[in-house]
Protein backbone atom coordinates (compact mmCIF):
# COMPACT_ATOMS: atom_id res chain seq x y z
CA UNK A 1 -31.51 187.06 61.49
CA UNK A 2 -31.55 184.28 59.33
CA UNK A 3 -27.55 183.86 58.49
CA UNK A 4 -26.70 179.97 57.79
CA UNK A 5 -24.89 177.91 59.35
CA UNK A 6 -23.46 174.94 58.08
CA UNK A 7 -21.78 172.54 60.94
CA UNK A 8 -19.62 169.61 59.89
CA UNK A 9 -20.20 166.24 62.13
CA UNK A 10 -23.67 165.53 64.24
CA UNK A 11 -21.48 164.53 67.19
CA UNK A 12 -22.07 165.69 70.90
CA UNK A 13 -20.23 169.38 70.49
CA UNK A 14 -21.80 169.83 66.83
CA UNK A 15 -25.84 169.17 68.38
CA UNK A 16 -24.69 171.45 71.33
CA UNK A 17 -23.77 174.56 69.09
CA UNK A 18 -26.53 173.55 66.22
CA UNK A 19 -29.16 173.52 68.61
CA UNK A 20 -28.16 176.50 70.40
CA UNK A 21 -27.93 178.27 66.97
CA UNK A 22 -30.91 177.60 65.61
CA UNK A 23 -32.72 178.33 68.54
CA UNK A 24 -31.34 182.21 68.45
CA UNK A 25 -32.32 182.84 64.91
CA UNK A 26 -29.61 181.31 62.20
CA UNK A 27 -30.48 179.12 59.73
CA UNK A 28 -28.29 175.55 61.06
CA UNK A 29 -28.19 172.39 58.76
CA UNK A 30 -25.61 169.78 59.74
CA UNK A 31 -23.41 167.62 57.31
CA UNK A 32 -23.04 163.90 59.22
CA UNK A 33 -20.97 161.27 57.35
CA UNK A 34 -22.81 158.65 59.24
CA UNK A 35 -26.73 157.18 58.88
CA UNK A 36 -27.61 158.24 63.39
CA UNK A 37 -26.86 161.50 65.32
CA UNK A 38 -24.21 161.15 68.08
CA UNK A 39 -20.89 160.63 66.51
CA UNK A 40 -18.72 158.38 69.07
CA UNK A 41 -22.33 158.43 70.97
CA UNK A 42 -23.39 155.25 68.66
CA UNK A 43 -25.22 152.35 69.18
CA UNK A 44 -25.22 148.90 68.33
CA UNK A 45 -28.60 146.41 67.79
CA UNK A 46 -27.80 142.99 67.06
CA UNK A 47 -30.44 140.14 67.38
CA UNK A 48 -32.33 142.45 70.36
CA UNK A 49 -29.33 143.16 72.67
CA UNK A 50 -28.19 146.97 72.39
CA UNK A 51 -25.13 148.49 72.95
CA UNK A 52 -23.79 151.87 73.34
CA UNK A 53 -20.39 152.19 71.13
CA UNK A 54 -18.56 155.16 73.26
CA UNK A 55 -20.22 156.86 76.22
CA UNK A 56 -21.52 155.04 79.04
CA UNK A 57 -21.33 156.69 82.20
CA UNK A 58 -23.78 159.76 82.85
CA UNK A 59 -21.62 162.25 84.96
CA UNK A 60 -23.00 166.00 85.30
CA UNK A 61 -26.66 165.74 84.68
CA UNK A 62 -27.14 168.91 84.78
CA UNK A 63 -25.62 169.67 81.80
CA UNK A 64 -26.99 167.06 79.71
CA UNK A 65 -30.65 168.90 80.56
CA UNK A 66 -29.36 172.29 80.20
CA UNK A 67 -29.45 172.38 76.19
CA UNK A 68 -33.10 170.84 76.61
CA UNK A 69 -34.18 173.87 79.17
CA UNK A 70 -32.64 176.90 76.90
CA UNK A 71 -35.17 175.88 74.26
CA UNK A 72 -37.83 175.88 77.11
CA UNK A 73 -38.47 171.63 77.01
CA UNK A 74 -38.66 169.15 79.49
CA UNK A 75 -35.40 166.98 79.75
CA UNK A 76 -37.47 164.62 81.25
CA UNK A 77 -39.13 163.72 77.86
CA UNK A 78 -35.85 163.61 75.74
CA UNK A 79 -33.93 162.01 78.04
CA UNK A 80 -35.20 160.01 81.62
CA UNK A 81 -32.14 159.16 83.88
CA UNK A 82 -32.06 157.42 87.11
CA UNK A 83 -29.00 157.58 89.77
CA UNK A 84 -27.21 154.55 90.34
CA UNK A 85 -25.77 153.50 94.20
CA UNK A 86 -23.38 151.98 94.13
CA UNK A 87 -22.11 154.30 90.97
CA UNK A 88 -19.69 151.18 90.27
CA UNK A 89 -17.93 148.28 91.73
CA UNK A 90 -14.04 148.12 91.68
CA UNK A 91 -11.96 145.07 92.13
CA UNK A 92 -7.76 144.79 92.26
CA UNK A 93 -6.47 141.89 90.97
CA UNK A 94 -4.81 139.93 93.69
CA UNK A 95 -5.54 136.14 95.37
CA UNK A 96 -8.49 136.71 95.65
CA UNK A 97 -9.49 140.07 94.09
CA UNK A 98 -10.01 142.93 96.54
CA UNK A 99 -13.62 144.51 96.42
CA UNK A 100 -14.92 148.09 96.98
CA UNK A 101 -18.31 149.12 96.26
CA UNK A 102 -17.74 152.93 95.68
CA UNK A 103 -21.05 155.00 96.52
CA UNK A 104 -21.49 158.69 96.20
CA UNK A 105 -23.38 158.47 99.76
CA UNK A 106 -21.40 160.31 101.90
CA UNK A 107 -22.33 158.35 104.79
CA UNK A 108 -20.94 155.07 102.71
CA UNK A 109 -17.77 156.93 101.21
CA UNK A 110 -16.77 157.05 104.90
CA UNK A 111 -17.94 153.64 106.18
CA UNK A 112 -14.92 152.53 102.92
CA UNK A 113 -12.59 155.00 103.41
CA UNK A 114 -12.75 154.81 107.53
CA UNK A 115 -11.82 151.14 107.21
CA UNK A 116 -8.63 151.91 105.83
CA UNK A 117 -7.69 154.24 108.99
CA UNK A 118 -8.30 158.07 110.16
CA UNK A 119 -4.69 158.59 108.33
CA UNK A 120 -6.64 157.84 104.85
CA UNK A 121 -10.11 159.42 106.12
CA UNK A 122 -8.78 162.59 107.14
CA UNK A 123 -7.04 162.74 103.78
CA UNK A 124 -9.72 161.57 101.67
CA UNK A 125 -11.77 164.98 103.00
CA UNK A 126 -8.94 167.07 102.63
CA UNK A 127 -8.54 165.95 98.85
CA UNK A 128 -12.34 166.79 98.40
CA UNK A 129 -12.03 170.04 99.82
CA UNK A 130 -8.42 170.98 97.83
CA UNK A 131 -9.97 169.69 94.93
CA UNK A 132 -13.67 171.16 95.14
CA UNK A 133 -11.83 174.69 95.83
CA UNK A 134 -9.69 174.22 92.50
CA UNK A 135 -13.14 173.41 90.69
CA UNK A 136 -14.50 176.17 91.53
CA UNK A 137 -11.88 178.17 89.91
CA UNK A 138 -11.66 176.18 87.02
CA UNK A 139 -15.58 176.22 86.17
CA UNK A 140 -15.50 180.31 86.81
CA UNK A 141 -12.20 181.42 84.71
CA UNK A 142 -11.21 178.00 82.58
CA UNK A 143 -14.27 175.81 81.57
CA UNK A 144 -16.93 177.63 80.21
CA UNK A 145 -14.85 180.64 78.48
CA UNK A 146 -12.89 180.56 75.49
CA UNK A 147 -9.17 182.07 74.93
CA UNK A 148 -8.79 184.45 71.81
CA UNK A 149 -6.30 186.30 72.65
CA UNK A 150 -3.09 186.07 74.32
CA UNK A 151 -4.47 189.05 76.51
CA UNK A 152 -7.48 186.71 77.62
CA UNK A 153 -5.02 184.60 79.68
CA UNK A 154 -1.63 186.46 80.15
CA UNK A 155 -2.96 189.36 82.95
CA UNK A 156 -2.54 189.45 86.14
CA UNK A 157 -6.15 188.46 87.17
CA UNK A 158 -6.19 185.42 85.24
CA UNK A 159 -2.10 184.38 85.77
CA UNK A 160 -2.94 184.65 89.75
CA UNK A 161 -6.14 182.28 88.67
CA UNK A 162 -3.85 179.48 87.10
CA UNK A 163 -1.62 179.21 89.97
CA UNK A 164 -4.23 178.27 92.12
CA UNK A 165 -5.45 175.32 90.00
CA UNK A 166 -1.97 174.05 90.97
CA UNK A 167 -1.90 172.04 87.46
CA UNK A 168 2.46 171.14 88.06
CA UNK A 169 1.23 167.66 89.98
CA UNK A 170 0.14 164.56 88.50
CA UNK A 171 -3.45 163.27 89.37
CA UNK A 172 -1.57 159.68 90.70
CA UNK A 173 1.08 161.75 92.82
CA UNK A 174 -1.67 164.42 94.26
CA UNK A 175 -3.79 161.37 95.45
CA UNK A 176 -1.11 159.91 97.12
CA UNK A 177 0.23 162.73 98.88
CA UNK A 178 -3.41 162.49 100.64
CA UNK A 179 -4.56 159.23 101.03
CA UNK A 180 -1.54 156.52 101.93
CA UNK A 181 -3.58 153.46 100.84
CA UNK A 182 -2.58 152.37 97.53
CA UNK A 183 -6.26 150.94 96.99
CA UNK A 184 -8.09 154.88 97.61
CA UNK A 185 -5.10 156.25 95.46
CA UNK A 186 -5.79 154.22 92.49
CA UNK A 187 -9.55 154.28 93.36
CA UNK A 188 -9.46 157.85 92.72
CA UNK A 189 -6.77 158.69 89.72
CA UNK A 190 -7.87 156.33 87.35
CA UNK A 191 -10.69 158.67 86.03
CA UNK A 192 -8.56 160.45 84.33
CA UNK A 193 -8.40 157.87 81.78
CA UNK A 194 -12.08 159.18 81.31
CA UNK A 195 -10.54 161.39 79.37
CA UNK A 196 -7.39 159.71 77.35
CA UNK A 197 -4.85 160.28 79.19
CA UNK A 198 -2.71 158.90 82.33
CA UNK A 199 -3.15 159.87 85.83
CA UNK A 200 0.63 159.39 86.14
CA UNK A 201 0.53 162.01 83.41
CA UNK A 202 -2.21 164.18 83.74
CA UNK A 203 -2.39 167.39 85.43
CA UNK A 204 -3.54 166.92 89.02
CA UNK A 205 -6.86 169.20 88.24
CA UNK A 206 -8.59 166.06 86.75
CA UNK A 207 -9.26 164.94 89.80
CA UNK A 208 -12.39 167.12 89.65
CA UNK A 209 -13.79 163.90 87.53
CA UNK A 210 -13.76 161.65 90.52
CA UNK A 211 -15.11 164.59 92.65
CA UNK A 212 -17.75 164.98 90.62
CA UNK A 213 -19.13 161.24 90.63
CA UNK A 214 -18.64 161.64 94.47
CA UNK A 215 -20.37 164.68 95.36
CA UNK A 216 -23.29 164.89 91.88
CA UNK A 217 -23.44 161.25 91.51
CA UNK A 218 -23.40 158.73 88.22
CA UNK A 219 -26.56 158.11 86.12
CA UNK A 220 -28.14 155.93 83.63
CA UNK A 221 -30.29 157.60 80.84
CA UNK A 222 -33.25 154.87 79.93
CA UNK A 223 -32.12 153.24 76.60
CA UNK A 224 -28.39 153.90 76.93
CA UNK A 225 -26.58 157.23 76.15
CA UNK A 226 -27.86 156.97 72.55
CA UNK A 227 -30.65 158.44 73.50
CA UNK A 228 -28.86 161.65 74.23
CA UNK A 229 -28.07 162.18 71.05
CA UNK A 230 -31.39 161.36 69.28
CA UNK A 231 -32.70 163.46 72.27
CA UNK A 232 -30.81 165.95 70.70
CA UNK A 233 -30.86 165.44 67.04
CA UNK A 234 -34.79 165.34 67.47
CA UNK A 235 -35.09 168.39 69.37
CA UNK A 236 -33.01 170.52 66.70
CA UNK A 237 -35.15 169.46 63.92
CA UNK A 238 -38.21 170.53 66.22
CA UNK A 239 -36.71 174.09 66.20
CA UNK A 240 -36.27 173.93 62.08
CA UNK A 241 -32.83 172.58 61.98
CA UNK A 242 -32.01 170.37 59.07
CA UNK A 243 -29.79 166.83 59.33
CA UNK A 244 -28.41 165.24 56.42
CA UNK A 245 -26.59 162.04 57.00
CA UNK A 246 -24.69 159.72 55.33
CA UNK A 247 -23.24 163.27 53.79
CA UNK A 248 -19.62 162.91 54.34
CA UNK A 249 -17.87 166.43 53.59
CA UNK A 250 -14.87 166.35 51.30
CA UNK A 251 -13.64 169.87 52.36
CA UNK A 252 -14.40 172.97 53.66
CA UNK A 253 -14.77 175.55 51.00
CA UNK A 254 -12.12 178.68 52.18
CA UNK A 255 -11.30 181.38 49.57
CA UNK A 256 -9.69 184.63 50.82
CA UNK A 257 -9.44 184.14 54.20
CA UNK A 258 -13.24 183.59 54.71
CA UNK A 259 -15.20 180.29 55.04
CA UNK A 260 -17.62 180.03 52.09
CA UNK A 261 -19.32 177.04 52.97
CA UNK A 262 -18.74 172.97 52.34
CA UNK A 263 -17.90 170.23 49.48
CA UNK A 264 -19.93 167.60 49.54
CA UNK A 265 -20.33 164.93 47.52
CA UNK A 266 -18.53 166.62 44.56
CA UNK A 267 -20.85 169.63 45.12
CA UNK A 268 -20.46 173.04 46.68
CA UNK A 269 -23.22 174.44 49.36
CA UNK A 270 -22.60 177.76 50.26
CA UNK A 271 -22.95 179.41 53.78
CA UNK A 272 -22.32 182.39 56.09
CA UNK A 273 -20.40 180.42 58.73
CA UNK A 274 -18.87 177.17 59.24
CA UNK A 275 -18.19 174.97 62.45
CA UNK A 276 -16.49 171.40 62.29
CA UNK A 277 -17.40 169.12 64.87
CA UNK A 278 -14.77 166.77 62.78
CA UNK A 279 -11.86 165.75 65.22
CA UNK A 280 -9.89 169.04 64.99
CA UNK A 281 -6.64 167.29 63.88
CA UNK A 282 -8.68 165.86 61.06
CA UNK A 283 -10.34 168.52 60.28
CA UNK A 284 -7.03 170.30 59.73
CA UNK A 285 -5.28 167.56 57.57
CA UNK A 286 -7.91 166.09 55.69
CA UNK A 287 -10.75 169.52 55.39
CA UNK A 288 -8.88 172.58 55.03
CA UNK A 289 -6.79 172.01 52.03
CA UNK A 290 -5.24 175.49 52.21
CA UNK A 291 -1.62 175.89 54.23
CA UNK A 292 -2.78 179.56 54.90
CA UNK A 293 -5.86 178.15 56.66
CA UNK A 294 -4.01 176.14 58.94
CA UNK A 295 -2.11 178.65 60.82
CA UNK A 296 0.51 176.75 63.18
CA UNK A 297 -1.22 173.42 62.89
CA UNK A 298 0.65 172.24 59.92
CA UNK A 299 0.80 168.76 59.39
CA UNK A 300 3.84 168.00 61.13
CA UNK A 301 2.47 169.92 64.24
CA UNK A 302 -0.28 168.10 64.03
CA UNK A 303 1.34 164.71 63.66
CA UNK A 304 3.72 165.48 66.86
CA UNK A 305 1.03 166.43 69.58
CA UNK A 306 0.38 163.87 71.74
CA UNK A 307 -2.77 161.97 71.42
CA UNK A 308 -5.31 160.51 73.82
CA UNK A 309 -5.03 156.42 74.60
CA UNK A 310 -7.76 154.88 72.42
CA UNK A 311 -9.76 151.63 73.22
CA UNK A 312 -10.86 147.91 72.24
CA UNK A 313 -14.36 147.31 72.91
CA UNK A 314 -16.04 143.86 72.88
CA UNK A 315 -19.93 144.51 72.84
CA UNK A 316 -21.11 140.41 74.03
CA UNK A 317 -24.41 139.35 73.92
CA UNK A 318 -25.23 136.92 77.10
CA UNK A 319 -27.32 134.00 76.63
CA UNK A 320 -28.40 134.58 80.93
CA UNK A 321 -28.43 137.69 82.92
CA UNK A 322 -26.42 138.25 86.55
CA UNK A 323 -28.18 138.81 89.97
CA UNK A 324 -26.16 140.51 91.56
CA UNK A 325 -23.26 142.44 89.34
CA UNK A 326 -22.81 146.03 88.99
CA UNK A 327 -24.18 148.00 85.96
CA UNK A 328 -20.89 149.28 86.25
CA UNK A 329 -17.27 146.85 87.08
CA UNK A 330 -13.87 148.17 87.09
CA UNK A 331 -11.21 145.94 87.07
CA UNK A 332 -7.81 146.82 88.22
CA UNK A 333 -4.59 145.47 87.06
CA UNK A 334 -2.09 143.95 89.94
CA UNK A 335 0.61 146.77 88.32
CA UNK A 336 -1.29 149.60 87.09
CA UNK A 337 1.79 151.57 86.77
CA UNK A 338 3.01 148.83 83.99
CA UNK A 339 -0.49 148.82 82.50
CA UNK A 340 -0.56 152.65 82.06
CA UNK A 341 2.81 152.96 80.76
CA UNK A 342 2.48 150.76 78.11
CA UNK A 343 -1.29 152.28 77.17
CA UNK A 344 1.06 155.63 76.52
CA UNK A 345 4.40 153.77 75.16
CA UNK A 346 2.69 151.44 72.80
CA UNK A 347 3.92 148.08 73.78
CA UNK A 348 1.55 145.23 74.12
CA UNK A 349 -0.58 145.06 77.38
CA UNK A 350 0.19 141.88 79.77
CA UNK A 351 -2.29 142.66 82.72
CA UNK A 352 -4.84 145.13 81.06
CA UNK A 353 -7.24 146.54 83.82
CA UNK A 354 -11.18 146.36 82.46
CA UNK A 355 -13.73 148.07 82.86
CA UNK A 356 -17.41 145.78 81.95
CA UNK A 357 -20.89 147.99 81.50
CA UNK A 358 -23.81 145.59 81.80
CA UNK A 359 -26.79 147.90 80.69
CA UNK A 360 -28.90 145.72 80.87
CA UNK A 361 -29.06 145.35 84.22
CA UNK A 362 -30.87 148.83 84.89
CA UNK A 363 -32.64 148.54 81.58
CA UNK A 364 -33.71 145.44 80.86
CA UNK A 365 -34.78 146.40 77.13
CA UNK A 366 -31.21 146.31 76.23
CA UNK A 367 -30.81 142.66 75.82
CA UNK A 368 -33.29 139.86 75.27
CA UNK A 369 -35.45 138.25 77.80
CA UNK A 370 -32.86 136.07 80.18
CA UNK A 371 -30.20 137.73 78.13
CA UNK A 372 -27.85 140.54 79.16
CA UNK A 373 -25.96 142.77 77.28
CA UNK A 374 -22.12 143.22 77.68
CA UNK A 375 -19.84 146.36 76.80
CA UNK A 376 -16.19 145.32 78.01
CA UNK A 377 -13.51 147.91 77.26
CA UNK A 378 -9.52 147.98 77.45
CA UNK A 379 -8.00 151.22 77.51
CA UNK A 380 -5.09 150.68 75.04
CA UNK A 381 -2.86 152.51 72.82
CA UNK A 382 -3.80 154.42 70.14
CA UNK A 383 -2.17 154.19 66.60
CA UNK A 384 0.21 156.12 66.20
CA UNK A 385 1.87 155.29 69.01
CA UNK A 386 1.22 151.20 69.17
CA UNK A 387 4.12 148.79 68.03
CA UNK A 388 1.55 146.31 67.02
CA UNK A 389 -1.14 145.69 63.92
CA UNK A 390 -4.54 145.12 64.88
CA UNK A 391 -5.00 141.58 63.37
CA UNK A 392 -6.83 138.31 65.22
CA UNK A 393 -3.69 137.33 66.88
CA UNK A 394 -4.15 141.21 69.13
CA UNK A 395 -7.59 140.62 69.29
CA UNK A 396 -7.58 136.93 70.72
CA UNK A 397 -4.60 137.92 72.92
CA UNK A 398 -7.15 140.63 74.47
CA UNK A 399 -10.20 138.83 74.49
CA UNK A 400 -8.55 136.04 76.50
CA UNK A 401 -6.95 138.82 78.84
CA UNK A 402 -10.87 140.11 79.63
CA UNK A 403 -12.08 136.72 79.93
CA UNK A 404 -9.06 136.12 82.63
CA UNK A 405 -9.30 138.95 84.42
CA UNK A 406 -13.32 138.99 84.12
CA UNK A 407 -13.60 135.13 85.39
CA UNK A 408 -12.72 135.84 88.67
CA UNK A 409 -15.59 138.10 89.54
CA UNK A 410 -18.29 136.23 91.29
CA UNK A 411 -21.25 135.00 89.10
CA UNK A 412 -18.40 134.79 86.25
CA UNK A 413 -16.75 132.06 86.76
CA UNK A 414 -18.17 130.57 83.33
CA UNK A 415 -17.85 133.83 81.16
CA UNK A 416 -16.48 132.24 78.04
CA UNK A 417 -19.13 129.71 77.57
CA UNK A 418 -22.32 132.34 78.26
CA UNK A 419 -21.27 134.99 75.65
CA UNK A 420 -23.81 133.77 72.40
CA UNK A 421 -22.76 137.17 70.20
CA UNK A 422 -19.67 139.48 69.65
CA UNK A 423 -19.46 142.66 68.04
CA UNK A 424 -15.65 144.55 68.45
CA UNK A 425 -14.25 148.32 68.21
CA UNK A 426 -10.70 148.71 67.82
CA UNK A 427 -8.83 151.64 67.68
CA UNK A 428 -8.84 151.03 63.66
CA UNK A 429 -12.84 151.56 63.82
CA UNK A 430 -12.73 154.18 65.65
CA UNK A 431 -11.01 155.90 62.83
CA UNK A 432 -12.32 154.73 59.84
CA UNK A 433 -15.65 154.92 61.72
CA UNK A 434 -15.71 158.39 62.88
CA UNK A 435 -12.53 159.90 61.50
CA UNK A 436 -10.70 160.11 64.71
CA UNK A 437 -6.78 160.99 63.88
CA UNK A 438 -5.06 158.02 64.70
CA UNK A 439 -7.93 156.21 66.43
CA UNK A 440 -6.95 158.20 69.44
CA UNK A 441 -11.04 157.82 70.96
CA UNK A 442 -10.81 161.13 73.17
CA UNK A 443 -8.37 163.37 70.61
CA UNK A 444 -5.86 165.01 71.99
CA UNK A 445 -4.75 164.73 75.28
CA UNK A 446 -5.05 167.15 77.92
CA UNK A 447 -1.85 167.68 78.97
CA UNK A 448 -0.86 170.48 80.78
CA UNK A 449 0.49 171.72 77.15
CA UNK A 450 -2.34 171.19 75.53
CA UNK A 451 -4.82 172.68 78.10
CA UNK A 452 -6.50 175.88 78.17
CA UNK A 453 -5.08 178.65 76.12
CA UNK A 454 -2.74 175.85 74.62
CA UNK A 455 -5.53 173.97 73.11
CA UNK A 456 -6.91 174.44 69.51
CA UNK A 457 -9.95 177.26 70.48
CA UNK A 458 -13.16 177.45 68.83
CA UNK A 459 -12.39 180.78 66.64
CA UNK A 460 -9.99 179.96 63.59
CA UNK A 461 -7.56 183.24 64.10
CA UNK A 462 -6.91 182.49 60.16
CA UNK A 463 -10.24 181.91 58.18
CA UNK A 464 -13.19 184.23 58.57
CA UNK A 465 -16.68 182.80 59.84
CA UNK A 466 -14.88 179.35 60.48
CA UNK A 467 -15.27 177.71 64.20
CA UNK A 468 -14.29 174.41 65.85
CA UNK A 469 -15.80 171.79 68.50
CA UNK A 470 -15.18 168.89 70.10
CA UNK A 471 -13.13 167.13 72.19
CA UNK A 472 -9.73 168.04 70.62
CA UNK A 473 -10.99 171.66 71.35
CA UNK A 474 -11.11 173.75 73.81
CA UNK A 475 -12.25 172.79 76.92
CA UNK A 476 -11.58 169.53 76.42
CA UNK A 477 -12.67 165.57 76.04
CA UNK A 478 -15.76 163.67 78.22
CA UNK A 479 -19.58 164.34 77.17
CA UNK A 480 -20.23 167.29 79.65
CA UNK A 481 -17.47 168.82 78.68
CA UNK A 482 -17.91 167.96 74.53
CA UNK A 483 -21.25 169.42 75.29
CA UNK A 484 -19.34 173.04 76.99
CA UNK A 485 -17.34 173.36 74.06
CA UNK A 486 -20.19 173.36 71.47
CA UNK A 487 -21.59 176.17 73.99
CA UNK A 488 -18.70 178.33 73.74
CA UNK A 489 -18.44 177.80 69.92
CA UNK A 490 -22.08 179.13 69.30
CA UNK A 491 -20.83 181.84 71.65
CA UNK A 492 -18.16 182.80 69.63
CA UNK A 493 -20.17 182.36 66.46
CA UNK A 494 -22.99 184.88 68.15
CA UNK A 495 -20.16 187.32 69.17
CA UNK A 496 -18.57 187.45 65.60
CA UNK A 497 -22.09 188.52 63.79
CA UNK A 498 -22.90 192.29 64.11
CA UNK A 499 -27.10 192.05 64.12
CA UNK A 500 -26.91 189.45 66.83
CA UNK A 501 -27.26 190.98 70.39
CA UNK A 502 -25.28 188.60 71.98
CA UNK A 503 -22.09 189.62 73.33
């Protein structure tokens, strides 16, 4: 076949659709701004402790080995994961802090959720049921299929398909209409900040992501989730695929409605088709220079969609490691509803809730001997919507807040004094770092407005041979689903050339 391909960004989505090109025939070189593969998928080495940047929580594994099997290789050789039980370790802040280890045992899940009554266990399977039914629906009409037409989604088929994914309710309110506990209902709503946005705002469909921990588990890929992406970036250059980093594109060449190819550098490369794995909002402000291009997503649209939360990582090296804590520790704030609201309204978070990833403590490579390595996150607001600058007086202010809130876990007591290094992401580096609009780390939220047929697609309806991924795409933000949306891009790609069979 032999058409090229040029794709901008080496992120998750981008190695999904490169590989999957490439390995059907096209000729695939991608453009990455940055020296690794990976995009928010980053890591961190810093006198021997390692640290992933974004991603740290393997949910789905079978779709992390699924772009390994289509080109007929072992996942086990790219990327070795082991299930973790407990999958993670909550704690409410209170006097003292209320504990739950939260196992995707069955038998466990009902040993926790039995203590808290039959009221609350009866619910808690009722939720999984509701919730696994809506799933379903979603993985078979929603997930894995794009929307390129108004036609695709407005028939009767698909309309009576939506109404039974019951999207109206919030993921906070559906919990509680379940499960009476306050504990369970928090428990199980707060993954949708997975994903950038607010339970008390999200649709109540994303509490599929707490499903699927329950029912498929959470795993640990040997060397952090870094090795994903090198996984990947090495197994496209084993099928002839070209990488050139530290190539930041300027724009994306467009003349007469077609995509030519890519400026880069202050030179043009020409090619048959073009996908950006740039954040789509950036892609459209900053790449396509044309108005024409841009269809509807003018820069004012662009500016007032609404935008995932974003996040302040501290990455701490430990000068000893910890017996007995969880390689996964989420801390909840006493008012959750205050600490979400002000994620989403910008104001300055009192009571953050945490959430501490000790990798270390299933791979002991990851730090020093005796050491352990730290990854300590605060969701928090991203910046166009924050009423603060990011100077040392935020950063202290947050710092201290983790160190409060982290103290009081047992074996913590002396947290301040045991962390020897500091490395720190703020919604600022996310941007500069890996051009996400506004720093928002997720892109756009997925509102019930910005969902489905409502989110940017992977086809451009307005330039010829010109394609989008990621997580401001279509179907959406998290790694399994960053890697669905570079599969339905290729797709798309594959149904837009007339020698390729696929259709």
């Amino acid at each position: 076949m032999g058409k090229k391909v040029f794709v901008v960004g080496a992120g998750m989505a981008g190695l999904s659709s490169a590989i999957r090109l490439q390995h059907a025939g096209y000729e695939v070189e991608i453009y990455e701004q940055g020296s690794k593969p990976g995009g928010k998928m980053h890591q961190i080495k810093a006198e021997g402790f390692t640290f992933d940047v974004g991603p740290t929580l393997v949910m789905m594994p079978s779709i992390y080995r699924e772009v390994f099997t289509l080109a007929g290789r072992n996942p086990d050789d790219y990327i070795p994961m082991k299930r973790l039980d407990p999958m993670y370790e909550v704690y409410f802040k209170d006097e003292p802090y209320r504990h739950y280890e939260v196992s995707s045992d069955l038998t466990k899940l009902m040993e926790m959720v039995e203590k808290k009554g039959p009221e609350n266990a009866r619910g808690f399977l009722q939720y999984l049921s509701e919730i696994y039914t809506r799933y379903q629906v979603a993985l078979d009409h929603f997930i894995t299929r794009p929307f390129r037409n108004k036609k695709d989604i407005y028939n009767p088929f698909m309309m009576q398909q939506a109404l039974k994914l019951k999207t109206f309710d919030s993921a906070d309110h559906m919990m509680a209409s379940f499960m009476p506990d306050k504990d369970l209902q928090q428990m199980l709503s707060f993954q949708t900040l997975y994903i950038g946005v607010s339970p008390q705002k999200g649709p109540s469909l994303y509490n599929i992501i707490p499903m699927i921990e329950l029912l498929y588990g959470v795993w640990f890929i040997e060397g952090g989730m870094h090795t994903m992406a090198e996984g990947m970036a090495r197994l496209f250059e084993e099928l002839g695929g070209k990488i050139h980093y530290n190539h930041k594109v300027d724009e994306i060449l467009i003349a007469g409605g077609k995509a030519l190819g890519l400026a880069v550098k202050g030179k043009a490369v020409k090619s048959d088709y073009v996908i950006s794995n740039a954040d789509f909002p950036y892609t459209m402000t900053h790449l396509i220079k044309e108005n024409s291009a841009r269809g509807k997503y003018t820069n004012e649209k662009i500016d007032s969609m609404d935008y995932s939360c974003s996040c302040l990582v501290f990455y701490w090296g430990m000068d000893k490691t910890y017996e007995k804590l969880a390689p996964h520790t989420f801390v909840i704030s006493k008012d959750l509803d205050d600490n979400l609201t002000r994620i989403f309204d910008g104001r300055l978070i009192e009571d953050p809730s945490i959430y501490l990833h000790v990798p270390s403590q299933v791979d002991p490579s990851m730090a020093p001997e005796g050491k352990s390595s730290f990854y300590t996150l605060i969701p928090v607001s991203e910046l166009g919507t924050g009423t603060y600058e990011w100077n040392e007086k935020t950063i202290s202010h947050y710092r201290e807040k983790a160190f409060e809130t982290l103290s009081q876990i047992p074996g913590l007591e002396n947290i301040r004094e045991e962390v020897t290094l500091e490395r720190i992401f703020t919604p600022k580096d996310f941007e500069q770092s890996f051009s996400a609009y506004r720093g928002a780390t997720f892109g756009l939220q997925p509102t019930l407005r910005q969902s489905n047929h409502w989110r940017p697609q992977a086809k451009s309806m307005e330039v010829e041979g010109l394609y989008f991924t990621g997580s401001s795409t279509h179907p959406g933000a998290g790694v399994p689903i960053v890697l669905q949306s570079g599969k339905i891009c290729a797709e798309e790609l594959r149904r837009d050339e007339p020698g390729d069979e696929f259709k």
